[in-house]
C-alpha atoms as a PDB file:
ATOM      1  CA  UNK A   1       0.000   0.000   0.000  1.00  0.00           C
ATOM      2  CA  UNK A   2       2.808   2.634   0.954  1.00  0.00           C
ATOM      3  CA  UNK A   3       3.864   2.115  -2.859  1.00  0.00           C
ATOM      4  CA  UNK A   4       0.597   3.209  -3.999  1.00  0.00           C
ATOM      5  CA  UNK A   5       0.597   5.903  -1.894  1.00  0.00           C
ATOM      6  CA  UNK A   6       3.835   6.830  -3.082  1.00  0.00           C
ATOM      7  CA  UNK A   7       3.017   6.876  -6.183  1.00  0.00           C
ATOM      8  CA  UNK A   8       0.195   8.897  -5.993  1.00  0.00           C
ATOM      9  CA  UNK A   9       1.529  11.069  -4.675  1.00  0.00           C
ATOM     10  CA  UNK A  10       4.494  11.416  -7.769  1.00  0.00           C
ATOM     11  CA  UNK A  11       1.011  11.545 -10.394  1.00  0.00           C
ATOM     12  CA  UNK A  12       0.490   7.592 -10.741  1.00  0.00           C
ATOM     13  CA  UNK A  13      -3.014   6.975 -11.137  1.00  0.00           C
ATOM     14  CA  UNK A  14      -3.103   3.317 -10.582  1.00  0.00           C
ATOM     15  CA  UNK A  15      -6.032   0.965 -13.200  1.00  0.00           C
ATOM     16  CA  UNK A  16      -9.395   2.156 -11.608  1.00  0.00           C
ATOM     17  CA  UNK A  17     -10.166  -1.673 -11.635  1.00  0.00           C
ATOM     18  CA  UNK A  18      -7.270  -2.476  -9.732  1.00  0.00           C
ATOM     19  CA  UNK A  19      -8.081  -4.745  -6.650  1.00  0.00           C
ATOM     20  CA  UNK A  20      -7.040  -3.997  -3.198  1.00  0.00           C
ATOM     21  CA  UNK A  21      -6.489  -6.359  -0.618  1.00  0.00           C
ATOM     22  CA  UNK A  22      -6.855  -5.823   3.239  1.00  0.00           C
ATOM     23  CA  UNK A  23      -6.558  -8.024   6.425  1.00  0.00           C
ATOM     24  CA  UNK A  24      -8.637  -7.431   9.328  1.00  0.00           C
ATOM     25  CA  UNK A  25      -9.621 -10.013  11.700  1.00  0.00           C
ATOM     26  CA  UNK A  26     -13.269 -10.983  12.302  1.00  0.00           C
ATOM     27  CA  UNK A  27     -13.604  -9.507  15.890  1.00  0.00           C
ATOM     28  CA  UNK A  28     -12.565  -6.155  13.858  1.00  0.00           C
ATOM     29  CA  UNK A  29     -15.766  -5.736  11.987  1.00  0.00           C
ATOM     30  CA  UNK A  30     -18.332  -7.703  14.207  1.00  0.00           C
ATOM     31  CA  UNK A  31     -17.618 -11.314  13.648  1.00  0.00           C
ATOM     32  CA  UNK A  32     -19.062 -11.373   9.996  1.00  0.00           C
ATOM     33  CA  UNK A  33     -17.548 -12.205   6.643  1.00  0.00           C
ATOM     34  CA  UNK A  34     -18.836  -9.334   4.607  1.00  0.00           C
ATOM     35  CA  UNK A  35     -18.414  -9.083   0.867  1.00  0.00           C
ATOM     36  CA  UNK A  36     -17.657 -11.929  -0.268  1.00  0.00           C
ATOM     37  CA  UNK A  37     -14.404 -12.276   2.046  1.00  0.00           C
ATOM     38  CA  UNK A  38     -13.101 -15.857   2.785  1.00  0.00           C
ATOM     39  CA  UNK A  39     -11.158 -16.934   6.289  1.00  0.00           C
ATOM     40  CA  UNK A  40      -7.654 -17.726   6.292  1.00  0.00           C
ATOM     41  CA  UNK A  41      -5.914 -18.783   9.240  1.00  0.00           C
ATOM     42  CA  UNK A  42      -7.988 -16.502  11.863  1.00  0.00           C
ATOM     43  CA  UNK A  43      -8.197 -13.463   9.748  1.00  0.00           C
ATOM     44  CA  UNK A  44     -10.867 -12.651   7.571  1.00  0.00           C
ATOM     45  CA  UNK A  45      -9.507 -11.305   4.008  1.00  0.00           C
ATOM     46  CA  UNK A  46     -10.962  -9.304   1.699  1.00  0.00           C
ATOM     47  CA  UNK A  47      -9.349 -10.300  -1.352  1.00  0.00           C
ATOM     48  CA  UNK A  48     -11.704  -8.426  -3.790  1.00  0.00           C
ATOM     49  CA  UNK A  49     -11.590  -5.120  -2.699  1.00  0.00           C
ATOM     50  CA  UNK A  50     -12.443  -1.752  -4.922  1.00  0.00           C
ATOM     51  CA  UNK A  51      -9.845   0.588  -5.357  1.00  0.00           C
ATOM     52  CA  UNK A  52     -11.553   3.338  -4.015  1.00  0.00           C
ATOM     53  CA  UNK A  53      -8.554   5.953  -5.138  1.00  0.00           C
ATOM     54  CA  UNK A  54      -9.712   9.674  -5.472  1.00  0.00           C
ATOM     55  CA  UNK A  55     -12.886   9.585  -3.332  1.00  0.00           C
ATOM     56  CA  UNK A  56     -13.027  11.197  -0.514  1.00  0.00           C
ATOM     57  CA  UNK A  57     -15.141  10.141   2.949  1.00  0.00           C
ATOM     58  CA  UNK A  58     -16.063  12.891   5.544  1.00  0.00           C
ATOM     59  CA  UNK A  59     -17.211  10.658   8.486  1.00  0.00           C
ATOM     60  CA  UNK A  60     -18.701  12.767  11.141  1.00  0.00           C
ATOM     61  CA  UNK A  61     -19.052  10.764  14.845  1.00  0.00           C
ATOM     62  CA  UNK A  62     -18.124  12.176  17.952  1.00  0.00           C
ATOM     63  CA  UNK A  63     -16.660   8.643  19.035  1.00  0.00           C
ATOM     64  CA  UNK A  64     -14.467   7.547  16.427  1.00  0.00           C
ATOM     65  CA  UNK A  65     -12.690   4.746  18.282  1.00  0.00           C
ATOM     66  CA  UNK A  66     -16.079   2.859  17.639  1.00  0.00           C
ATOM     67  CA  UNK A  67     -15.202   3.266  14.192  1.00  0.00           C
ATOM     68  CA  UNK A  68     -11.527   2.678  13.286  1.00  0.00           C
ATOM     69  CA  UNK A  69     -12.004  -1.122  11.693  1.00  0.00           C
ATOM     70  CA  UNK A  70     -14.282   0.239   8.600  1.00  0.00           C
ATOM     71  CA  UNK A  71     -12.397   3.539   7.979  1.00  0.00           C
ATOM     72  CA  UNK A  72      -9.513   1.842   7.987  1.00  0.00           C
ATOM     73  CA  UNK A  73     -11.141  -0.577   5.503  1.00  0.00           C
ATOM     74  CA  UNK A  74     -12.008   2.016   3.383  1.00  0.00           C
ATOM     75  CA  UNK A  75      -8.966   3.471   4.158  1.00  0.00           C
ATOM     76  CA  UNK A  76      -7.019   0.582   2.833  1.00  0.00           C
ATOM     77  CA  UNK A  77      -8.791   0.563  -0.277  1.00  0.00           C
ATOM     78  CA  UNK A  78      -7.777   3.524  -1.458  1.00  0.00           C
ATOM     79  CA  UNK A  79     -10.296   6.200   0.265  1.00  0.00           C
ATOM     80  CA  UNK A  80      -9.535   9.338   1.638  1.00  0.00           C
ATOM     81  CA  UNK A  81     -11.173   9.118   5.443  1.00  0.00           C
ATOM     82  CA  UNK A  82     -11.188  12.085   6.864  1.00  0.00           C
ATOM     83  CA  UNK A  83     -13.032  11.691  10.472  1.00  0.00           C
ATOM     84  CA  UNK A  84     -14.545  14.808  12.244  1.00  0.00           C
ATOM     85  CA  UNK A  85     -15.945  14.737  16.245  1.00  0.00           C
ATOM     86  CA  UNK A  86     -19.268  16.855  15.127  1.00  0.00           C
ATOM     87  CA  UNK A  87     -21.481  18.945  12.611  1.00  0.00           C
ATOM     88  CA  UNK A  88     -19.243  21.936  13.418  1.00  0.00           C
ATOM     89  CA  UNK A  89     -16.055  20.232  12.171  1.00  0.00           C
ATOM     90  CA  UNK A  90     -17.931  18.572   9.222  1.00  0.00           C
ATOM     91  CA  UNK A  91     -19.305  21.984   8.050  1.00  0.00           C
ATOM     92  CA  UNK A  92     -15.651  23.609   8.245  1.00  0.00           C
ATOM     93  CA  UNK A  93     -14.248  20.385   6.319  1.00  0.00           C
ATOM     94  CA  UNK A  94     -17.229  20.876   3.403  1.00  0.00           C
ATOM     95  CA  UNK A  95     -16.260  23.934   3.276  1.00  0.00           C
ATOM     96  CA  UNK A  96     -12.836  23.630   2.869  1.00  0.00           C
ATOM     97  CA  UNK A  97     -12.941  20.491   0.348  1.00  0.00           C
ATOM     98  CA  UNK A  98     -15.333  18.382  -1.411  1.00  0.00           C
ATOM     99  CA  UNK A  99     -16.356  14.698  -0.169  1.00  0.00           C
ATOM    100  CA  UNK A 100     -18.053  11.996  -2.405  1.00  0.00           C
ATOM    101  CA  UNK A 101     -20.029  10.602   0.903  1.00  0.00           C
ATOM    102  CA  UNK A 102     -20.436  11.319   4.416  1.00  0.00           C
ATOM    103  CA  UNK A 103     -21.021   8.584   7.075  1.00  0.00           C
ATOM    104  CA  UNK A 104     -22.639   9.970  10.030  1.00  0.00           C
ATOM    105  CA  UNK A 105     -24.104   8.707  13.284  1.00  0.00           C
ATOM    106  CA  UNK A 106     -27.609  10.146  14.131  1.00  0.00           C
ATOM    107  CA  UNK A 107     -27.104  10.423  18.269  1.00  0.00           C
ATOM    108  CA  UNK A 108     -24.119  12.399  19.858  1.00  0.00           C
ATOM    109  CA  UNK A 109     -23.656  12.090  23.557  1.00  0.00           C
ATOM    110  CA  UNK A 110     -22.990  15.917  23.278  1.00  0.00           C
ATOM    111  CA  UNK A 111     -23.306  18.647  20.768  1.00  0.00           C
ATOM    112  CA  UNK A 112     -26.360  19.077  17.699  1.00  0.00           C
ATOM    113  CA  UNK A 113     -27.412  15.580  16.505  1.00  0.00           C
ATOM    114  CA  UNK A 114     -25.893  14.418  13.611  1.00  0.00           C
ATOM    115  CA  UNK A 115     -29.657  13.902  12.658  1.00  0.00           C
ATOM    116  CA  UNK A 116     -29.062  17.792  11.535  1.00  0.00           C
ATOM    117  CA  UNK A 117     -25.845  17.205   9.725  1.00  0.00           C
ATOM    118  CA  UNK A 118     -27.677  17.201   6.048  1.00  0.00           C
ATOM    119  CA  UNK A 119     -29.816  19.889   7.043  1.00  0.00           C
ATOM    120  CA  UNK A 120     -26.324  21.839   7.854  1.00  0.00           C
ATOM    121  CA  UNK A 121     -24.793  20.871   4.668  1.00  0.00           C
ATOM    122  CA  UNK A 122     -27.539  22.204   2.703  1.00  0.00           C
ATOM    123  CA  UNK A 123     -27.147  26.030   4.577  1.00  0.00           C
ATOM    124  CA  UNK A 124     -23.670  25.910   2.947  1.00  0.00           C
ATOM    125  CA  UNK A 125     -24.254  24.504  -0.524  1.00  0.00           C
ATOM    126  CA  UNK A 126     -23.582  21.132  -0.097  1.00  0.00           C
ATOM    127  CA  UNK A 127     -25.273  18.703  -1.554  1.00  0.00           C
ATOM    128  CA  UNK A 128     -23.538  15.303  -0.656  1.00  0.00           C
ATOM    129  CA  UNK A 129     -24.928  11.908   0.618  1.00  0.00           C
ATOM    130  CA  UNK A 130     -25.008  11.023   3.733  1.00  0.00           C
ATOM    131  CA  UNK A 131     -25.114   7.205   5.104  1.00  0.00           C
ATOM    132  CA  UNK A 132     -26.050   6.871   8.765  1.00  0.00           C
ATOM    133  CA  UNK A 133     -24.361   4.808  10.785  1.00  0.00           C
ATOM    134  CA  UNK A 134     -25.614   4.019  14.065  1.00  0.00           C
ATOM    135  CA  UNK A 135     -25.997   2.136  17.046  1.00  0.00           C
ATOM    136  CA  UNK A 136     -29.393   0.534  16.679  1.00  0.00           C
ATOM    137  CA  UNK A 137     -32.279   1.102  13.879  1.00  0.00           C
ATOM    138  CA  UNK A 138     -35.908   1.496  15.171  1.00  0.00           C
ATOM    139  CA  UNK A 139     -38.041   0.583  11.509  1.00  0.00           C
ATOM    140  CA  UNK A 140     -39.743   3.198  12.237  1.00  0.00           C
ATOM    141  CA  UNK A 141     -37.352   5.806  12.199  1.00  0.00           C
ATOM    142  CA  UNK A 142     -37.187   8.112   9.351  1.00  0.00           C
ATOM    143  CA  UNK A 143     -33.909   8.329   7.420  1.00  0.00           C
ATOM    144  CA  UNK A 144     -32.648  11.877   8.358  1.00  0.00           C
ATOM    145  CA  UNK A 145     -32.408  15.018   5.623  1.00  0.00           C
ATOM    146  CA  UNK A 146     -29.870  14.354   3.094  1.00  0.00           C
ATOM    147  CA  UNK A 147     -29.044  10.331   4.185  1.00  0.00           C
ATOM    148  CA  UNK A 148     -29.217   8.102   1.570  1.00  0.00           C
ATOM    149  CA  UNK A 149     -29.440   4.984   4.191  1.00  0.00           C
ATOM    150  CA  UNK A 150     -29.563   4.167   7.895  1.00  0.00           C
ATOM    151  CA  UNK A 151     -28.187   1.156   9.468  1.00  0.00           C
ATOM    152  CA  UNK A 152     -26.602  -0.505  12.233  1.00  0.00           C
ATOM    153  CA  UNK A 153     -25.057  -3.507  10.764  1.00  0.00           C
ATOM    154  CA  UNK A 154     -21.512  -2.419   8.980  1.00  0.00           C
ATOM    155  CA  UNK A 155     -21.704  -4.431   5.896  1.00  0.00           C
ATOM    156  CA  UNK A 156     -24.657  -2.775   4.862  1.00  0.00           C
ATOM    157  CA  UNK A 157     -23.288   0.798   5.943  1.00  0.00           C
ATOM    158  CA  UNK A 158     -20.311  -0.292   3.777  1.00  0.00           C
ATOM    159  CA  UNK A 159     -21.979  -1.758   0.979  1.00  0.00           C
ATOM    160  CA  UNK A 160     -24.023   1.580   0.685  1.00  0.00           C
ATOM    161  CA  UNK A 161     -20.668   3.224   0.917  1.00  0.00           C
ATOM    162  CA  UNK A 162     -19.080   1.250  -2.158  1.00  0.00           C
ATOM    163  CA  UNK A 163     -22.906   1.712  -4.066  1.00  0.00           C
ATOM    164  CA  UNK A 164     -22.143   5.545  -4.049  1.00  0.00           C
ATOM    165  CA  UNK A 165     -18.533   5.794  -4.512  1.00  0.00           C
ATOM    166  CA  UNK A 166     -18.117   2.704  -7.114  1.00  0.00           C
ATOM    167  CA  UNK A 167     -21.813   1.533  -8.654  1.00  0.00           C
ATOM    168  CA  UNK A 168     -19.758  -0.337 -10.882  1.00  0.00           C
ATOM    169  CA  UNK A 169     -17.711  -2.397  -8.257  1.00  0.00           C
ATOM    170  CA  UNK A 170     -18.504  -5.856  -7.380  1.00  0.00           C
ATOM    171  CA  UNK A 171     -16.615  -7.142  -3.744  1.00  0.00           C
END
């Protein structure tokens, strides 16, 4: 991976097909084999993985730890994570640059609700989709202003991730 990076970095834009592999155990990403992965002594690999190189990820939650194994999923597939603690710090990053997709928890122990974030987004001219990734889904709950999907489970936050940022992709 640091050779891709490198290379980006010196104007190598690698095959947009290219396949990227990444290693995480199962614990990582809640015991389940998502996307087609296979086991392999203990560790579950994703051996089919979209390059995901150019797009960029604004994921607003203001506990991120709960989130490290699928950003760094993303992240090893080529994405451009950039996490953010609330709506404030989402707003100043839209701002600033553009994103292809923002994941986004609805409840924040403190601060606005990232319920609001798409709502927020829209004040400042930004029209981006939003997936929201939460704790736990009530059926009944609407999907906020601006989200494209709601969900608890992370292969279905991830596969509405890769729908958006590579409809074209197959994992």
């Amino acid at each position: 991976m640091r050779e891709v990076r490198n290379a980006l970095v010196h104007g190598y834009q690698p095959d947009p097909d290219y396949k990227v592999k990444v290693a995480i155990t199962l614990s990582e990403l809640g015991g389940r084999l998502p996307l087609g992965a296979s086991r392999a002594g203990g560790m579950r690999q994703l051996s089919t993985g979209p390059a995901l190189f150019g797009h960029s990820i604004l994921w607003a939650d203001d506990m991120p730890a709960n989130n490290y194994w699928p950003r760094r999923l993303l992240t090893g597939w080529g994405a451009d994570v950039v996490p953010v603690l609330s709506n404030d710090e989402a707003v100043e990053e839209a701002k600033r640059r553009d994103f292809d997709v923002v994941v986004s928890d609805i409840d924040r122990g403190r601060g606005e609700p990232g319920s609001k974030l798409g709502l927020r987004l829209k004040t400042i001219g930004v029209d981006v989709p939003i997936v929201f990734f939460i704790s736990s889904v009530d059926s009944s709950m609407p999907i906020p202003y601006g989200g494209v999907a709601i969900s608890n489970d992370v292969v279905a936050m991830l596969t509405s991730v890769l729908s958006i940022l590579r409809p074209d992709a197959t994992v």
